[in-house]
Protein backbone atom coordinates (compact mmCIF):
# COMPACT_ATOMS: atom_id res chain seq x y z
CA UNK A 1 -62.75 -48.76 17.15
CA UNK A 2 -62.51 -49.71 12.97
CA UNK A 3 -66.19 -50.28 13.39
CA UNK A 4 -66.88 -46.71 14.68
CA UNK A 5 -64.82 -44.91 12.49
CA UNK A 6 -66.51 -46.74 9.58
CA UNK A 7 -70.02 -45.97 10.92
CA UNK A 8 -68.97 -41.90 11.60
CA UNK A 9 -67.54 -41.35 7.74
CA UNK A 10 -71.03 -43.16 6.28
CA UNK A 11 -72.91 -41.07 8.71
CA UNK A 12 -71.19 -37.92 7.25
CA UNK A 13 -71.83 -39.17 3.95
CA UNK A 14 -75.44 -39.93 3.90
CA UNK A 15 -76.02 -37.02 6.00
CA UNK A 16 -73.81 -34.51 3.65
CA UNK A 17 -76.15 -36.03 0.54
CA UNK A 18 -79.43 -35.81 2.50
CA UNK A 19 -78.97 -32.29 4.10
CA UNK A 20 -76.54 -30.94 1.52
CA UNK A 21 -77.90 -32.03 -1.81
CA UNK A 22 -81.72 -33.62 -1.75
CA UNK A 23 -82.90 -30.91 1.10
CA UNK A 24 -81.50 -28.17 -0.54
CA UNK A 25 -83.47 -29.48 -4.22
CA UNK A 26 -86.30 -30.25 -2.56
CA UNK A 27 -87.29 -27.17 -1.29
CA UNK A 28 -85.64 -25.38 -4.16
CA UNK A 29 -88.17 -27.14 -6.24
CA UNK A 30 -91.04 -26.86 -4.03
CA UNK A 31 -90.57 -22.87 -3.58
CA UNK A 32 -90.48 -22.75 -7.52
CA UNK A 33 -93.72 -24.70 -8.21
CA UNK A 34 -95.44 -23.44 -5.12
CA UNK A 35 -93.95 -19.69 -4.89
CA UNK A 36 -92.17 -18.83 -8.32
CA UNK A 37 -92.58 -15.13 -7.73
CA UNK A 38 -90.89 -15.06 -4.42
CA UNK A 39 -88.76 -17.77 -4.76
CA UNK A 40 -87.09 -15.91 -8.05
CA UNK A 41 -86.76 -12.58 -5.43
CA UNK A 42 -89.75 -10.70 -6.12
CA UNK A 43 -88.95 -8.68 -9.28
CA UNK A 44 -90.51 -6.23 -10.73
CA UNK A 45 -90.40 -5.22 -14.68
CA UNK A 46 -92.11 -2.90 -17.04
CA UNK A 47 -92.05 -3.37 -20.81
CA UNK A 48 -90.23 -6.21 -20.29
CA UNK A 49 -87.76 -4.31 -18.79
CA UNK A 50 -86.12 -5.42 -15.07
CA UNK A 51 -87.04 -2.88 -12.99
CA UNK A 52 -85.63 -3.71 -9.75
CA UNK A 53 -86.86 -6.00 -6.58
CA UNK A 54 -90.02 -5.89 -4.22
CA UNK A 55 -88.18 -6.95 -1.34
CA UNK A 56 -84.48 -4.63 -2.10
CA UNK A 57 -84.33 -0.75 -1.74
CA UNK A 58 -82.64 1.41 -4.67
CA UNK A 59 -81.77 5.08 -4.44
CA UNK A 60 -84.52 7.56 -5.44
CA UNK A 61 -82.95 11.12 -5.41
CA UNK A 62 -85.07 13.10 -7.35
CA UNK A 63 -87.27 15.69 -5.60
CA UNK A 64 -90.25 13.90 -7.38
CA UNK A 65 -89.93 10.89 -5.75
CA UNK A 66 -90.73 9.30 -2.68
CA UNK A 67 -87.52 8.38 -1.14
CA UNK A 68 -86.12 5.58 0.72
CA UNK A 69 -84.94 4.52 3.96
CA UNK A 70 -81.35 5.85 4.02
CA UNK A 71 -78.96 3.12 3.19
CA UNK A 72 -76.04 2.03 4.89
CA UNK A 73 -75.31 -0.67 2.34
CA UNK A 74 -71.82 -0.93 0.71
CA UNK A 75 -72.15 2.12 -1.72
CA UNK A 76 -75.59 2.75 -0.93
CA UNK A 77 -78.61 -0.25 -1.55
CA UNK A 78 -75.74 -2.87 -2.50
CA UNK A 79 -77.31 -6.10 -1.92
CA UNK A 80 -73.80 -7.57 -1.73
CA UNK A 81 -72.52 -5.47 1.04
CA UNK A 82 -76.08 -5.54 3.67
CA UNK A 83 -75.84 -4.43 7.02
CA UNK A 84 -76.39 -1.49 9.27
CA UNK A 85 -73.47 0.85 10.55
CA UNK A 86 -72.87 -1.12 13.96
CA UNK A 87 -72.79 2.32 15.47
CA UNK A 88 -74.46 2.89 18.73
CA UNK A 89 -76.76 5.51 20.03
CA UNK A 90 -73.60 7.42 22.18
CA UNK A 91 -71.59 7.44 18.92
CA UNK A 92 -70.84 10.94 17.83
CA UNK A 93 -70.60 10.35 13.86
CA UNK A 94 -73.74 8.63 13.82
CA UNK A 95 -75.41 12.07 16.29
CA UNK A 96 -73.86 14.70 13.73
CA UNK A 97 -75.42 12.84 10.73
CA UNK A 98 -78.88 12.54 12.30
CA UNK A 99 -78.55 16.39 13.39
CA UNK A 100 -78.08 17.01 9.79
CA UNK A 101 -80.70 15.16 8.49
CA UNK A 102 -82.82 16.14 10.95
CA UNK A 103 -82.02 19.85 9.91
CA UNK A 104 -82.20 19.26 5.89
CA UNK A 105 -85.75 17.35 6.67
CA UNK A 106 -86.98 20.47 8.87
CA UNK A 107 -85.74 22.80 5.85
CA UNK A 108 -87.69 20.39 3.59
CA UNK A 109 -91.15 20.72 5.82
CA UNK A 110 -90.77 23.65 8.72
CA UNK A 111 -92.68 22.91 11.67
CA UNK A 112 -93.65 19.19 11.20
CA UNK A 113 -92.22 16.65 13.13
CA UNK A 114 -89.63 14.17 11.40
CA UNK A 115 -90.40 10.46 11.08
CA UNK A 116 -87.78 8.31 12.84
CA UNK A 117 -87.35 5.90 9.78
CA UNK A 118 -86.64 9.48 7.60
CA UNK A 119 -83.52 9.88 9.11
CA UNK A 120 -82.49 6.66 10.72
CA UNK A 121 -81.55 3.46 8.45
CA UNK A 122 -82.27 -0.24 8.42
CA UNK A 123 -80.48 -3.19 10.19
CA UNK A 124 -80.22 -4.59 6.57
CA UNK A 125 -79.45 -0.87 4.45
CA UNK A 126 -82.30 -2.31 2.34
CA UNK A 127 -85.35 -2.47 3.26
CA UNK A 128 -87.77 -1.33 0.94
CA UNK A 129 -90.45 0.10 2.95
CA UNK A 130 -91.11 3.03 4.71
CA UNK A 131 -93.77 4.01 7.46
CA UNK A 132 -96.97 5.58 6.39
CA UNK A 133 -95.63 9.11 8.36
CA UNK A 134 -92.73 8.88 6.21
CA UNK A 135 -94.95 9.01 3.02
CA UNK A 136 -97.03 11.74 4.49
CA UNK A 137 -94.10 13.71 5.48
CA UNK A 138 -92.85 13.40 2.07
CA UNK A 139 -96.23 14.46 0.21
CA UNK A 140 -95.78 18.59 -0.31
CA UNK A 141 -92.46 17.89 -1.71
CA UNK A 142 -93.53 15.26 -4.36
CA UNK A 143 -96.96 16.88 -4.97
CA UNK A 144 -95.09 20.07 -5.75
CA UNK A 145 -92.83 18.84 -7.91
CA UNK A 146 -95.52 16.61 -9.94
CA UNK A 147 -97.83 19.30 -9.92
CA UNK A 148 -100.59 17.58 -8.35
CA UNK A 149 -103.07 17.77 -4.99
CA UNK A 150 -101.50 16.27 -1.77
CA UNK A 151 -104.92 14.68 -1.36
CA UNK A 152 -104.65 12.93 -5.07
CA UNK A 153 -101.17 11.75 -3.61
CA UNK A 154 -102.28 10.98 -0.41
CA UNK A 155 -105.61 8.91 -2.24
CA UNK A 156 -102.17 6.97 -4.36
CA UNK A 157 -100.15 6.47 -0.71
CA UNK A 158 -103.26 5.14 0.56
CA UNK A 159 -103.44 2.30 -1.91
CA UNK A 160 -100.10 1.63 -1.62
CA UNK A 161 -100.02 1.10 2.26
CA UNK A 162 -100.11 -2.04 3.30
CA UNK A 163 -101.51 -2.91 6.74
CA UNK A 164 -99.98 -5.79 9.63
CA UNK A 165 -99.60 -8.99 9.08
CA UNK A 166 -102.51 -11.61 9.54
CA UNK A 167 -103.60 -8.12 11.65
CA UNK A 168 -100.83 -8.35 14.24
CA UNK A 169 -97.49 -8.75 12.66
CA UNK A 170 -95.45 -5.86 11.74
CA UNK A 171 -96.00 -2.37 11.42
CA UNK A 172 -98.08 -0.62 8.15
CA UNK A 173 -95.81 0.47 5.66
CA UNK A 174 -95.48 1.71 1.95
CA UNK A 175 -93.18 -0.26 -0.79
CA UNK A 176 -91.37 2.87 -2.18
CA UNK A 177 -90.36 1.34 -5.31
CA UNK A 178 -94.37 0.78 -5.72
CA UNK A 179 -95.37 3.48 -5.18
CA UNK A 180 -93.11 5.51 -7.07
CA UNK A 181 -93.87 3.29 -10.81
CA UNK A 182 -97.38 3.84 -9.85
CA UNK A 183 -96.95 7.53 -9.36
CA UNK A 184 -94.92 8.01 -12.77
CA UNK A 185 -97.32 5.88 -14.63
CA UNK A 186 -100.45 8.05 -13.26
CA UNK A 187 -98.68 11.77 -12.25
CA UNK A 188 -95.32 11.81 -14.43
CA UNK A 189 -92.99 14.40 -14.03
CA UNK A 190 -93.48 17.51 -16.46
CA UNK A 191 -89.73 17.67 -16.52
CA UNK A 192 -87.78 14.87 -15.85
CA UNK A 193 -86.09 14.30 -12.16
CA UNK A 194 -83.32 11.91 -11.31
CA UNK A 195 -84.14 8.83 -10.09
């Protein structure tokens, strides 16, 4: 019995070192010499600036903007606070916010048909993308407002769309945070939106 006992609390300790403390290193260490980029969360800055994160949503508002997956995130893309609503497809708060969305969006552009991720959120309330319909249902708006072509916006889209993974994985979509410093550093705003 001694002799058990003995062998369980050196079994927890090695395996609390090993799998608590050189794993965790390890791989911490690995991911930072072989990945720095994504290993330090993706981030984006300009002129030296932090910008905000590849991989993490934040709020653009402004009507010359693409915007965002709506967020369901704490107090709206708070990385502290992830997770979706939890509220099913029968529940009635979640059906009157969609019908309003679905309304403001049909103001926005009569006639066409509303992308699913325009109105709906993520699982996480930040995920950064959006579908290439999404972008292209967004286009008058933003094309108005910068004063541009919707085919110069659509040629800027189109660069920013990435396809499927390894060809099979996923679904295309655009980075909006992307998309929109590329769109202010080649199309700024005449008068300034908010962001």
């Amino acid at each position: 019995m001694k002799r058990n006992i003995i062998t369980a609390i050196l079994m927890t300790i090695v395996t609390t070192i090993l799998l608590g403390l050189v794993y965790p290193l390890v791989v911490t260490a690995l991911a930072q010499v072989l990945f720095p980029h994504k290993a330090n969360g993706q981030l984006i800055s300009q002129d030296g600036k932090l910008i905000g994160s590849r991989i993490i949503a934040q709020p653009f508002t402004g009507a010359g903007y693409f915007h965002p997956r709506a967020s369901a995130a704490g107090n709206g893309y708070d990385a502290a606070n992830s997770g979706g609503t939890n509220m099913g497809p029968t529940n009635r708060k979640l059906i009157n916010r969609i019908k309003q969305d679905v309304t403001a969006a049909q103001s926005e552009n009569p006639g066409k048909p509303v992308p699913v991720d325009y109105i709906t959120t993520s699982a996480s309330g930040l995920d950064p993308d959006i579908t290439p319909a999404n972008a292209e249902f967004q286009l008058p708006r933003v094309a108005r407002e910068r004063n541009i072509s919707e085919d110069q916006l659509r040629q800027l889209v189109l660069q920013h769309t990435e396809g499927r993974q390894l060809g099979l994985l996923g679904e295309p979509r655009v980075n909006v945070l992307e998309l929109n410093l590329d769109l202010d550093s080649k199309f700024p705003l005449q008068k300034r939106a908010s962001r």
